[in-house]
Protein backbone atom coordinates (compact mmCIF):
# COMPACT_ATOMS: atom_id res chain seq x y z
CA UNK A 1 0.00 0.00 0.00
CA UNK A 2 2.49 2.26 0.65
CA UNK A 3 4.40 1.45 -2.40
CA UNK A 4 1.17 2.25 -4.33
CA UNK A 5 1.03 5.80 -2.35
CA UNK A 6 4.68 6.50 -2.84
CA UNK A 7 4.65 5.63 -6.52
CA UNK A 8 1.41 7.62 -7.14
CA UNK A 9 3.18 11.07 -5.38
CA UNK A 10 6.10 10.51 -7.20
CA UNK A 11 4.18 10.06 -10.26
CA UNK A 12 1.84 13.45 -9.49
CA UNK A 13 5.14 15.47 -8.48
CA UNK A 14 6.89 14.62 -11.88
CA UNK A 15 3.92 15.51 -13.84
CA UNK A 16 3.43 18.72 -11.99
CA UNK A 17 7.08 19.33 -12.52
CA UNK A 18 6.53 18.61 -16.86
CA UNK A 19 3.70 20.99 -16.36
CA UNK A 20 5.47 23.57 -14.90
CA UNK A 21 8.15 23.56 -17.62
CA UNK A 22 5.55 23.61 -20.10
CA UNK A 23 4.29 26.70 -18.78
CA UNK A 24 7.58 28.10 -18.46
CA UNK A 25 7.92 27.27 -22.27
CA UNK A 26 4.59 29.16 -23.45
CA UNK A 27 5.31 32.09 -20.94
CA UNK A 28 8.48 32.75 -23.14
CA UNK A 29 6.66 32.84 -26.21
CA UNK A 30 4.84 35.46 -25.69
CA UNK A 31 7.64 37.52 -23.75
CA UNK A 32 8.67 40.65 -26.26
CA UNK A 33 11.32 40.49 -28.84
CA UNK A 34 13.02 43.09 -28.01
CA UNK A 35 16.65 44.65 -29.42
CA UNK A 36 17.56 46.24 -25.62
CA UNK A 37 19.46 48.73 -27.88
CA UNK A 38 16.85 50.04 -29.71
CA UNK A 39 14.59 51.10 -26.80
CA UNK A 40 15.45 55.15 -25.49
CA UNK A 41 16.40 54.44 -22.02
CA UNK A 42 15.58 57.02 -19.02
CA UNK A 43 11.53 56.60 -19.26
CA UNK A 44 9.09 54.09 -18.34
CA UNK A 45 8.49 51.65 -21.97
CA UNK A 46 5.99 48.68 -22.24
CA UNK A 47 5.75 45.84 -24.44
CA UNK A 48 3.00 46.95 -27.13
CA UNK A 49 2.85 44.75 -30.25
CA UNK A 50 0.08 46.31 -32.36
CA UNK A 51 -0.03 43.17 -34.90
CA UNK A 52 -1.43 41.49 -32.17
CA UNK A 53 -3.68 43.51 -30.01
CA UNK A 54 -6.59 45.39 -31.33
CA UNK A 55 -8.58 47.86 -28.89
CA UNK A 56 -11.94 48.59 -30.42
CA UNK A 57 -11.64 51.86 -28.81
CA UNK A 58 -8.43 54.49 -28.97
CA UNK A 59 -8.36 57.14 -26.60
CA UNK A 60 -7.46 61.00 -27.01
CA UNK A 61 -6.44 63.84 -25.10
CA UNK A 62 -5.19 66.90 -25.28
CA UNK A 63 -2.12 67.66 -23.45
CA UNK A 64 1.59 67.93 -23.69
CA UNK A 65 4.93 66.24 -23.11
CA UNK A 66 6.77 68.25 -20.53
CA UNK A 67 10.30 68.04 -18.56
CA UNK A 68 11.00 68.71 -15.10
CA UNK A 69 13.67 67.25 -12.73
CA UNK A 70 14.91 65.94 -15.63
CA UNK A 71 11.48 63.64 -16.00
CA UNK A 72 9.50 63.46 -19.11
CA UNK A 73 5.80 63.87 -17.93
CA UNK A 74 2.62 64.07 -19.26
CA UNK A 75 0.37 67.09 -18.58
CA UNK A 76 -3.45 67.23 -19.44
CA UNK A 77 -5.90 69.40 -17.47
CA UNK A 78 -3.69 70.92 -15.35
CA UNK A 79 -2.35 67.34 -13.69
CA UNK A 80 1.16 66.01 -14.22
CA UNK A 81 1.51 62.16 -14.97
CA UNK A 82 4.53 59.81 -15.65
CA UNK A 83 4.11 58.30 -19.40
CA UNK A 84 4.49 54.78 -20.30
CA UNK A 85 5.14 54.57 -23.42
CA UNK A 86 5.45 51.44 -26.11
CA UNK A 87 8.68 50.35 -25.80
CA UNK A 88 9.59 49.28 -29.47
CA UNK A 89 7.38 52.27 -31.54
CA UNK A 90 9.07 55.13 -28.68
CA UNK A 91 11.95 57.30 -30.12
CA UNK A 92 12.89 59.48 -27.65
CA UNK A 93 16.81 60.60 -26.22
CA UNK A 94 16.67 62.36 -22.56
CA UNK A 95 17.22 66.23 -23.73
CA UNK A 96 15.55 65.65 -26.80
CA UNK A 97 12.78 68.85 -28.14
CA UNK A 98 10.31 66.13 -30.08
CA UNK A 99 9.33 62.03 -29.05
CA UNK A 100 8.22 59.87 -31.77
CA UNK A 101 5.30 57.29 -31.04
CA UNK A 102 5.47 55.19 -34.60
CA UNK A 103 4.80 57.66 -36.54
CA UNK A 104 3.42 60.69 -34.60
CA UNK A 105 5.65 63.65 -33.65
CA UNK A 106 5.03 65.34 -30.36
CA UNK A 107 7.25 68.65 -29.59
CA UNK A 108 7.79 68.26 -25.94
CA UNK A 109 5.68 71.68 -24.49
CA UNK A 110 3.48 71.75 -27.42
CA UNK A 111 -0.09 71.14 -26.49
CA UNK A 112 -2.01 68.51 -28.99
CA UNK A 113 -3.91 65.68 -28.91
CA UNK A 114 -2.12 62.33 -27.70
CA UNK A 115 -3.20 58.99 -28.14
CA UNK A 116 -3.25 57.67 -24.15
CA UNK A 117 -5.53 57.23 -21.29
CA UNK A 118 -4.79 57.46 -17.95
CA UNK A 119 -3.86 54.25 -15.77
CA UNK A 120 -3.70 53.44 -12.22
CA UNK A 121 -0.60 52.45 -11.00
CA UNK A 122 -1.28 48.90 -9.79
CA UNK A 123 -2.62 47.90 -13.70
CA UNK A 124 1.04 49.22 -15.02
CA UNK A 125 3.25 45.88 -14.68
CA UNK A 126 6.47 45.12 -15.37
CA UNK A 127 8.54 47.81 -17.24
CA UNK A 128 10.25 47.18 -20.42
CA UNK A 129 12.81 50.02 -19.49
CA UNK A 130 12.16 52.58 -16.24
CA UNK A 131 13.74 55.68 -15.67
CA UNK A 132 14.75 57.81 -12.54
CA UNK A 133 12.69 56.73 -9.68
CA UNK A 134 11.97 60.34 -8.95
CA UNK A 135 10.07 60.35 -11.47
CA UNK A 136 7.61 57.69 -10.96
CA UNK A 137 4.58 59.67 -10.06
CA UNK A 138 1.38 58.22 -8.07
CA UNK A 139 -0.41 59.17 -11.42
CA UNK A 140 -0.01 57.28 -14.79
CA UNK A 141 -0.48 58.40 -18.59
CA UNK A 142 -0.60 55.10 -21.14
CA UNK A 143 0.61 55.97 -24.31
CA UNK A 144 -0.54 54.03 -26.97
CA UNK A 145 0.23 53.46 -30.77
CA UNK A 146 -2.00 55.24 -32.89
CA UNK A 147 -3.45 54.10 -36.21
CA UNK A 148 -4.55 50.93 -37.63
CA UNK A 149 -3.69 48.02 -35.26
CA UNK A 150 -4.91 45.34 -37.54
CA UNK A 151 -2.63 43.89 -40.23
């Protein structure tokens, strides 16, 4: 009997363990392909891919890239906000007058409607790249690819 209970724990351990790897394998599927040295470092990036996500509804808002402390924020009605911003569509070097989002220009100061939505802090998730700590606000601004997200 208790080679029967033995072999049957064994049996349940080793397929939890084949199970586990398994998952392990899928997880890194879906992890980003990412060239590191692509990605403008010194700001908060996510993984966006939009190939494979499509959001039936894109969000707009009018406000403006800003710097201070040497923090790129997001300001819209008066409220500051840390971006996140897609990690492989972002062009952006710290100092820089103008961050690129695919294809759209923004002049950093220069008020205009911006493709993001605001997000609360424990929805963020793991950062692609993060900047200065300092500038981690309690408030966030998701910025999102704009356009067509179907291919």
């Amino acid at each position: 009997m208790n080679k029967i209970l033995s072999s049957m724990v064994i049996a349940l351990l080793l397929t939890g363990c084949a199970s586990t790897s398994n998952m392990k394998d899928n997880n890194s599927e879906t992890e980003p392909d990412i060239d590191q040295s692509t990605i403008p470092s010194g700001i908060f990036t996510y993984y966006d891919d939009p190939a494979r996500y499509h959001l039936p509804v894109e969000y707009f808002l009018i406000g403006k890239f800003v710097t201070q402390n040497d923090c790129l924020l997001f300001e819209t009605d008066n409220e500051l906000y840390t971006p996140v911003l897609p990690a492989k569509y972002t062009e952006y070097t710290k100092g820089d007058a103008q961050i690129t989002v695919n294809k759209e220009v923004y002049n950093i100061g220069e008020t205009g409607d911006v493709s993001a939505r605001p997000l609360e802090k424990k929805y963020i998730g793991n950062f692609i790249t993060q900047g200065p700590s300092h500038c981690l606000l309690d408030k966030f601004m998701r910025v999102e690819v704009r356009g067509v997200r179907d291919k």
